[in-house]
Protein backbone atom coordinates (compact mmCIF):
# COMPACT_ATOMS: atom_id res chain seq x y z
CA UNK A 1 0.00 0.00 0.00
CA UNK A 2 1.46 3.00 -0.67
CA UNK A 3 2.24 5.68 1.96
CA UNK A 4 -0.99 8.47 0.58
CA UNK A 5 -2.95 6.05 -0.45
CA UNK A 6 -3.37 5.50 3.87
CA UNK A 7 -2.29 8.70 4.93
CA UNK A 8 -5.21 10.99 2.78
CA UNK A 9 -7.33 7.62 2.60
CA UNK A 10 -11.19 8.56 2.67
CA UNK A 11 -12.94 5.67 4.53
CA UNK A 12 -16.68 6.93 3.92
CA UNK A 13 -17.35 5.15 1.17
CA UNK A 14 -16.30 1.70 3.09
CA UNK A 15 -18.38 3.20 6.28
CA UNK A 16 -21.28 3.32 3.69
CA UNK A 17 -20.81 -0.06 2.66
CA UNK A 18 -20.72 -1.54 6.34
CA UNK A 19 -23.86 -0.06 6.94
CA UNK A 20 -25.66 -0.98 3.93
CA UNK A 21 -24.46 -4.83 4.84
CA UNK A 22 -25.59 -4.55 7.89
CA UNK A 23 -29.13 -3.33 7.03
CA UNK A 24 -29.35 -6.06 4.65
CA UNK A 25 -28.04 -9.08 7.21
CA UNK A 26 -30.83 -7.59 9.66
CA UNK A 27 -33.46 -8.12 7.07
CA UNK A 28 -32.06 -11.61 5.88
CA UNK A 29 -32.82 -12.48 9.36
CA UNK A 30 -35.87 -11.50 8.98
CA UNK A 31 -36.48 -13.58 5.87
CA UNK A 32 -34.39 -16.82 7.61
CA UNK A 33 -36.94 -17.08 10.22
CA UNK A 34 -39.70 -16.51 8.24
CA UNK A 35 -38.48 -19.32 5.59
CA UNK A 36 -38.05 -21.55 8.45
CA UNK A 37 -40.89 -21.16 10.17
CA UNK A 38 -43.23 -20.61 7.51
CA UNK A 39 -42.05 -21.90 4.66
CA UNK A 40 -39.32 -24.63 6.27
CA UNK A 41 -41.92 -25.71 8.67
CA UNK A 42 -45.30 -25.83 6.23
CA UNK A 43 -42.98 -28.09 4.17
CA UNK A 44 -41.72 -30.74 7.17
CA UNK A 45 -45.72 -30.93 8.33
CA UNK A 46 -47.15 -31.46 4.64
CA UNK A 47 -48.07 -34.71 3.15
CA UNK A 48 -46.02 -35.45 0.07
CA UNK A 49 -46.46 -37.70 -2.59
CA UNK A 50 -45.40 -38.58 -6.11
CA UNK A 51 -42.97 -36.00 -7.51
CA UNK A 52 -44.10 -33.64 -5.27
CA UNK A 53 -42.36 -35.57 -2.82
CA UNK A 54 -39.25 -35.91 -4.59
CA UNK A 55 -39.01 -32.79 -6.59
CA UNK A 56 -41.09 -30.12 -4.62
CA UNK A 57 -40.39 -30.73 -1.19
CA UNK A 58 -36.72 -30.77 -1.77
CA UNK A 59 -37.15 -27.75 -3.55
CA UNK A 60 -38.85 -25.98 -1.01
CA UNK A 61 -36.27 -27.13 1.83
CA UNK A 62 -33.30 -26.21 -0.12
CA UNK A 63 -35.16 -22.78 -0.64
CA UNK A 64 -35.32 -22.26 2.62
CA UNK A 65 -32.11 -23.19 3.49
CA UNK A 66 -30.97 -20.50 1.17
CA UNK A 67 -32.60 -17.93 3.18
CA UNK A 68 -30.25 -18.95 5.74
CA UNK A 69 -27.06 -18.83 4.11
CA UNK A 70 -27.65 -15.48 2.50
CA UNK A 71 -28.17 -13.99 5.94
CA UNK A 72 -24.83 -16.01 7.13
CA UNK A 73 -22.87 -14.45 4.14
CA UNK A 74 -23.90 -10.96 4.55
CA UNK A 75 -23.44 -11.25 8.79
CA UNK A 76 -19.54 -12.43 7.26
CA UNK A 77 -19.12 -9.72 4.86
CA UNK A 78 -20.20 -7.10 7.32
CA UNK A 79 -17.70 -8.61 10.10
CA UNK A 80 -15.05 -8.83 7.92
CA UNK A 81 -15.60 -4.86 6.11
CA UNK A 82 -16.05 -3.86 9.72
CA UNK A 83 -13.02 -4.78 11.24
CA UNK A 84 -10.96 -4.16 7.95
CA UNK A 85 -12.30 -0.47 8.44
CA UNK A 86 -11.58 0.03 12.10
CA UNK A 87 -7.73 -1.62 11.41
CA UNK A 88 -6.98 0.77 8.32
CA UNK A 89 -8.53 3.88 10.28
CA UNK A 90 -6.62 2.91 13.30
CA UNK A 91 -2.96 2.58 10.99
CA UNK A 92 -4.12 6.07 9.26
CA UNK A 93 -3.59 7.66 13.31
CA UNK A 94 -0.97 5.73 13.57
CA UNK A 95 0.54 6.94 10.18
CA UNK A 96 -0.26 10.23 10.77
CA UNK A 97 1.26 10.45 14.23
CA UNK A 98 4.97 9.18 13.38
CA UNK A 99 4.98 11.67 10.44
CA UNK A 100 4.04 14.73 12.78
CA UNK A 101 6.36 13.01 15.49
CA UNK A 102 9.02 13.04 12.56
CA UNK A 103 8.25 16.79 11.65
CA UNK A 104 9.35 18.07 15.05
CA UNK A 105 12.64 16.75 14.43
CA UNK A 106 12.95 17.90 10.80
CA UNK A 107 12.06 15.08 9.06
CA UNK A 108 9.39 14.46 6.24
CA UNK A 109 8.17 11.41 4.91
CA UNK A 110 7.46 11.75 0.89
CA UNK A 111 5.48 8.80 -0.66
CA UNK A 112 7.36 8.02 -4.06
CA UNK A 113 4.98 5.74 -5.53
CA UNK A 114 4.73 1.78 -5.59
CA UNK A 115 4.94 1.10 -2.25
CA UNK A 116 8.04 2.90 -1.29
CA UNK A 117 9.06 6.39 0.37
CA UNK A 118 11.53 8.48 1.46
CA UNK A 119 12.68 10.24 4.83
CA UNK A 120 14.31 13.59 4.37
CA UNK A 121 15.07 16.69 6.11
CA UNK A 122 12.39 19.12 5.87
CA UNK A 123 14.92 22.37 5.63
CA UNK A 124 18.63 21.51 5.36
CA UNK A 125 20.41 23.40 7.96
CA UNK A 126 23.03 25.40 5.08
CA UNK A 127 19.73 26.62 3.84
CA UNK A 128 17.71 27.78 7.22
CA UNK A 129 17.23 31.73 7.50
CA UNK A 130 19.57 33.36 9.70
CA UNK A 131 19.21 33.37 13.07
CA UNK A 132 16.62 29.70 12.65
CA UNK A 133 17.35 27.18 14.82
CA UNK A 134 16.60 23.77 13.38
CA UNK A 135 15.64 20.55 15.61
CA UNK A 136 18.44 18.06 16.04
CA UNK A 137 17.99 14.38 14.84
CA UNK A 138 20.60 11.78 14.39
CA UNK A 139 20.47 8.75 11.62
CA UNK A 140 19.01 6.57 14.12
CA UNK A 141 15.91 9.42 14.40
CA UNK A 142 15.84 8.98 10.29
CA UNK A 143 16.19 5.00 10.62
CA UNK A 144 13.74 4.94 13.36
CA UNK A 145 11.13 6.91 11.87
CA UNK A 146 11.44 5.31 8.22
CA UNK A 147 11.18 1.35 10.05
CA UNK A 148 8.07 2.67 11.74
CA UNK A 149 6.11 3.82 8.71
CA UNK A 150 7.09 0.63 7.05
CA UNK A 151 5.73 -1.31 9.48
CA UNK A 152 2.47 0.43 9.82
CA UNK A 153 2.19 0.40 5.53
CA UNK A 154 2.81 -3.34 6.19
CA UNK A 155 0.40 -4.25 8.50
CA UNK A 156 -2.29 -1.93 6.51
CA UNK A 157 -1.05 -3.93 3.25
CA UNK A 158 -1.90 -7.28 4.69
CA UNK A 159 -5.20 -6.40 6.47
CA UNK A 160 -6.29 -4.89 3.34
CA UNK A 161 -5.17 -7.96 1.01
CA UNK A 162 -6.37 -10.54 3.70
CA UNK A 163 -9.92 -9.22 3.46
CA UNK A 164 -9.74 -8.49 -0.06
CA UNK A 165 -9.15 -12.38 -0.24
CA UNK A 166 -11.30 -13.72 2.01
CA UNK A 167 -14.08 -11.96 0.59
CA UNK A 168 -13.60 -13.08 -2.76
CA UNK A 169 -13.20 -16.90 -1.18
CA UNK A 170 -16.66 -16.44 0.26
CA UNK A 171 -17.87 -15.29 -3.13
CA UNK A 172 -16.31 -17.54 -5.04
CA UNK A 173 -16.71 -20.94 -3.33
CA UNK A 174 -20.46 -20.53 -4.20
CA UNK A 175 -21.13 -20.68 -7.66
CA UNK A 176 -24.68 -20.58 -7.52
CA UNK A 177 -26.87 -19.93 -4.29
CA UNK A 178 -24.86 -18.13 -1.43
CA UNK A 179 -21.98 -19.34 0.88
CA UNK A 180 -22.38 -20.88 4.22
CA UNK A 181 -19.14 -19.72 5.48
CA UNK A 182 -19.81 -17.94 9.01
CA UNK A 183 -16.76 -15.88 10.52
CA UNK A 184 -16.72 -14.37 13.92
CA UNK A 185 -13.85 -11.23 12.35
CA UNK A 186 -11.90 -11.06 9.44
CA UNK A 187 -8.88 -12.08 11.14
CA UNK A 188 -10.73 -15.67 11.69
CA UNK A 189 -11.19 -15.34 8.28
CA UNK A 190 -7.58 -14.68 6.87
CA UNK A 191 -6.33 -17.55 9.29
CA UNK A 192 -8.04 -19.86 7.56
CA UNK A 193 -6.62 -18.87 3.94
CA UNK A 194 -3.07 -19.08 5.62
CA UNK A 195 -3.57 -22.11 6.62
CA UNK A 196 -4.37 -23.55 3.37
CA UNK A 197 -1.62 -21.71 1.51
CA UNK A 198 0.67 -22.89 3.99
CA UNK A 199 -0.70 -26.72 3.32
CA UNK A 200 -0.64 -26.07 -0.52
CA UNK A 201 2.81 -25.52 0.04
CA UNK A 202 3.32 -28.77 1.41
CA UNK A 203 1.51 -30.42 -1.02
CA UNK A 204 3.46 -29.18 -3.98
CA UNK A 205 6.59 -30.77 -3.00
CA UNK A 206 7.95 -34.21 -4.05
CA UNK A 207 6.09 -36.51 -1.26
CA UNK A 208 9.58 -37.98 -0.54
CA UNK A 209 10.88 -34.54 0.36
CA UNK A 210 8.23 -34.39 2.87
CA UNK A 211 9.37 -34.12 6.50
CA UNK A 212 7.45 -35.97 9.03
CA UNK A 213 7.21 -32.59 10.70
CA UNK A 214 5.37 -31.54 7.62
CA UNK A 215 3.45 -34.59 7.47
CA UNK A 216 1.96 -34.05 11.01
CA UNK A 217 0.95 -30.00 10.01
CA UNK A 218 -0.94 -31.41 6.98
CA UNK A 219 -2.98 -34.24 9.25
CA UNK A 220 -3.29 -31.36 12.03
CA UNK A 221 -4.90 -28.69 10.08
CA UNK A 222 -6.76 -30.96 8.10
CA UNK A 223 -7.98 -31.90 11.25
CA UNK A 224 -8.97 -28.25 12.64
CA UNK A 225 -10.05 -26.56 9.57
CA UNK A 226 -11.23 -29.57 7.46
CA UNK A 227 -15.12 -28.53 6.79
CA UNK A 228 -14.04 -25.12 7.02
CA UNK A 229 -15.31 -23.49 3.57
CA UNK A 230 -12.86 -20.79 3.23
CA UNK A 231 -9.60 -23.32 3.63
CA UNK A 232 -11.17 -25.85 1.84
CA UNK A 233 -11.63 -23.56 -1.40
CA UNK A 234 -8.56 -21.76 -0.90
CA UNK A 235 -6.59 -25.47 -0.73
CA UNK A 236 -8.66 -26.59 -3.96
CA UNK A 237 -7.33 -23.53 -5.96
CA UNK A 238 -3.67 -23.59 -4.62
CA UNK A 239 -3.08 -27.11 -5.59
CA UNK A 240 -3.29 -29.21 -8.82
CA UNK A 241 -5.70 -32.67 -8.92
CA UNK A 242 -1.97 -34.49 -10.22
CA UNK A 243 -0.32 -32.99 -7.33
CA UNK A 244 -2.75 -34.09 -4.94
CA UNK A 245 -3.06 -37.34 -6.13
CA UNK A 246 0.78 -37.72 -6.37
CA UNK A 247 0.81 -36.74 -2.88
């Protein structure tokens, strides 16, 4: 992420979003009950018969049970948009502190594109006005100040490009009707896709390079996150059907 892009960032439109999602999950609720009890439960008490039984019933059911997920995919979305928005707002402070902490000794941050920046002296001294006393800073003023923006543009970077992924996961892993993935945050979320990248990793090596280290990470987060929908659809995509059988 580049250094403006978080320090002038305007979060309204992402404020507008959250809100809009979460109108929308409280009316999904709405409409999950109301399948469910109405619709859901008229169905369970009917007598079927014929194809109605087979065809119409199941229909009906699965209808219903796509009330539910919708509401369970927009309660995720609206988790994971909230917290992405509280993290980047919080790293814009942060930001915007160390540069004004930085000004009071001189120094200026300058964003020069693709990621990077520079940290300079705001006036060099052989060109202050007469009689203008400058603040003092050593290199390890410049060193700190330019390790601490990096960090905070690297933390923003990956909270950003963590929900960016997670969301598409969740959009992604349902090709027709709406996913059942259910997240408490976003950072439940993103754990979940680093777990599978870290098991496609595995998986792509020769399986007698394998370590029995690496063996027991595969069995133990297959374990943990095996009928999670996120890790499962992130694993599917990261590895090949050869290299999985090979494995």
């Amino acid at each position: 992420m580049d250094l403006d892009a978080l320090r002038f960032a305007n979060f309204s439109q992402l404020g507008e979003a959250i809100t809009d999602w979460t109108q929308m999950a409280k009316k999904l609720e709405t409409l999950k009950s109301d399948a469910k009890d109405n619709l859901g439960g008229k169905a369970a008490k009917a007598r079927w018969a014929g194809e109605n039984a087979t065809v119409t019933r199941t229909f009906v059911e699965k209808t219903a049970g796509e009330f539910a997920d919708a509401h369970t995919q927009a309660r995720t979305v609206t988790r994971i948009l909230s917290d992405t928005w509280d993290e980047l707002v919080s790293f814009r402070t942060e930001l915007t502190e160390a540069i004004a902490q930085g000004a009071k000794k001189n120094l200026t941050v300058r964003d020069t594109g693709e990621g990077s920046f520079t940290v300079t002296m705001n006036i060099h001294p052989d060109r202050a006005a007469k009689g203008t006393t400058l603040p003092e800073h050593s290199q390890s003023d410049v060193d700190g100040l330019r390790d601490r923006v990096e960090a905070i543009l690297k933390k923003a970077t990956h909270s950003d490009a963590s929900a960016a992924e997670a969301l598409r996961l969740i959009v992604d892993q349902a090709t027709y009707g709406f996913s059942g993935a259910d997240y408490a945050d976003r950072d439940s979320a993103a754990k979940a896709v680093a777990e599978a990248e870290a098991i496609a990793k595995i998986l792509k090596k020769d399986p007698a390079d394998i370590t029995p280290t690496e063996l027991n990470k595969v069995n133990g987060t297959l374990a943990t996150y095996g009928k999670d929908p996120l890790f499962a659809e992130k694993l599917a995509t990261s590895t090949t059907p050869d290299g999985l059988l090979k494995f």
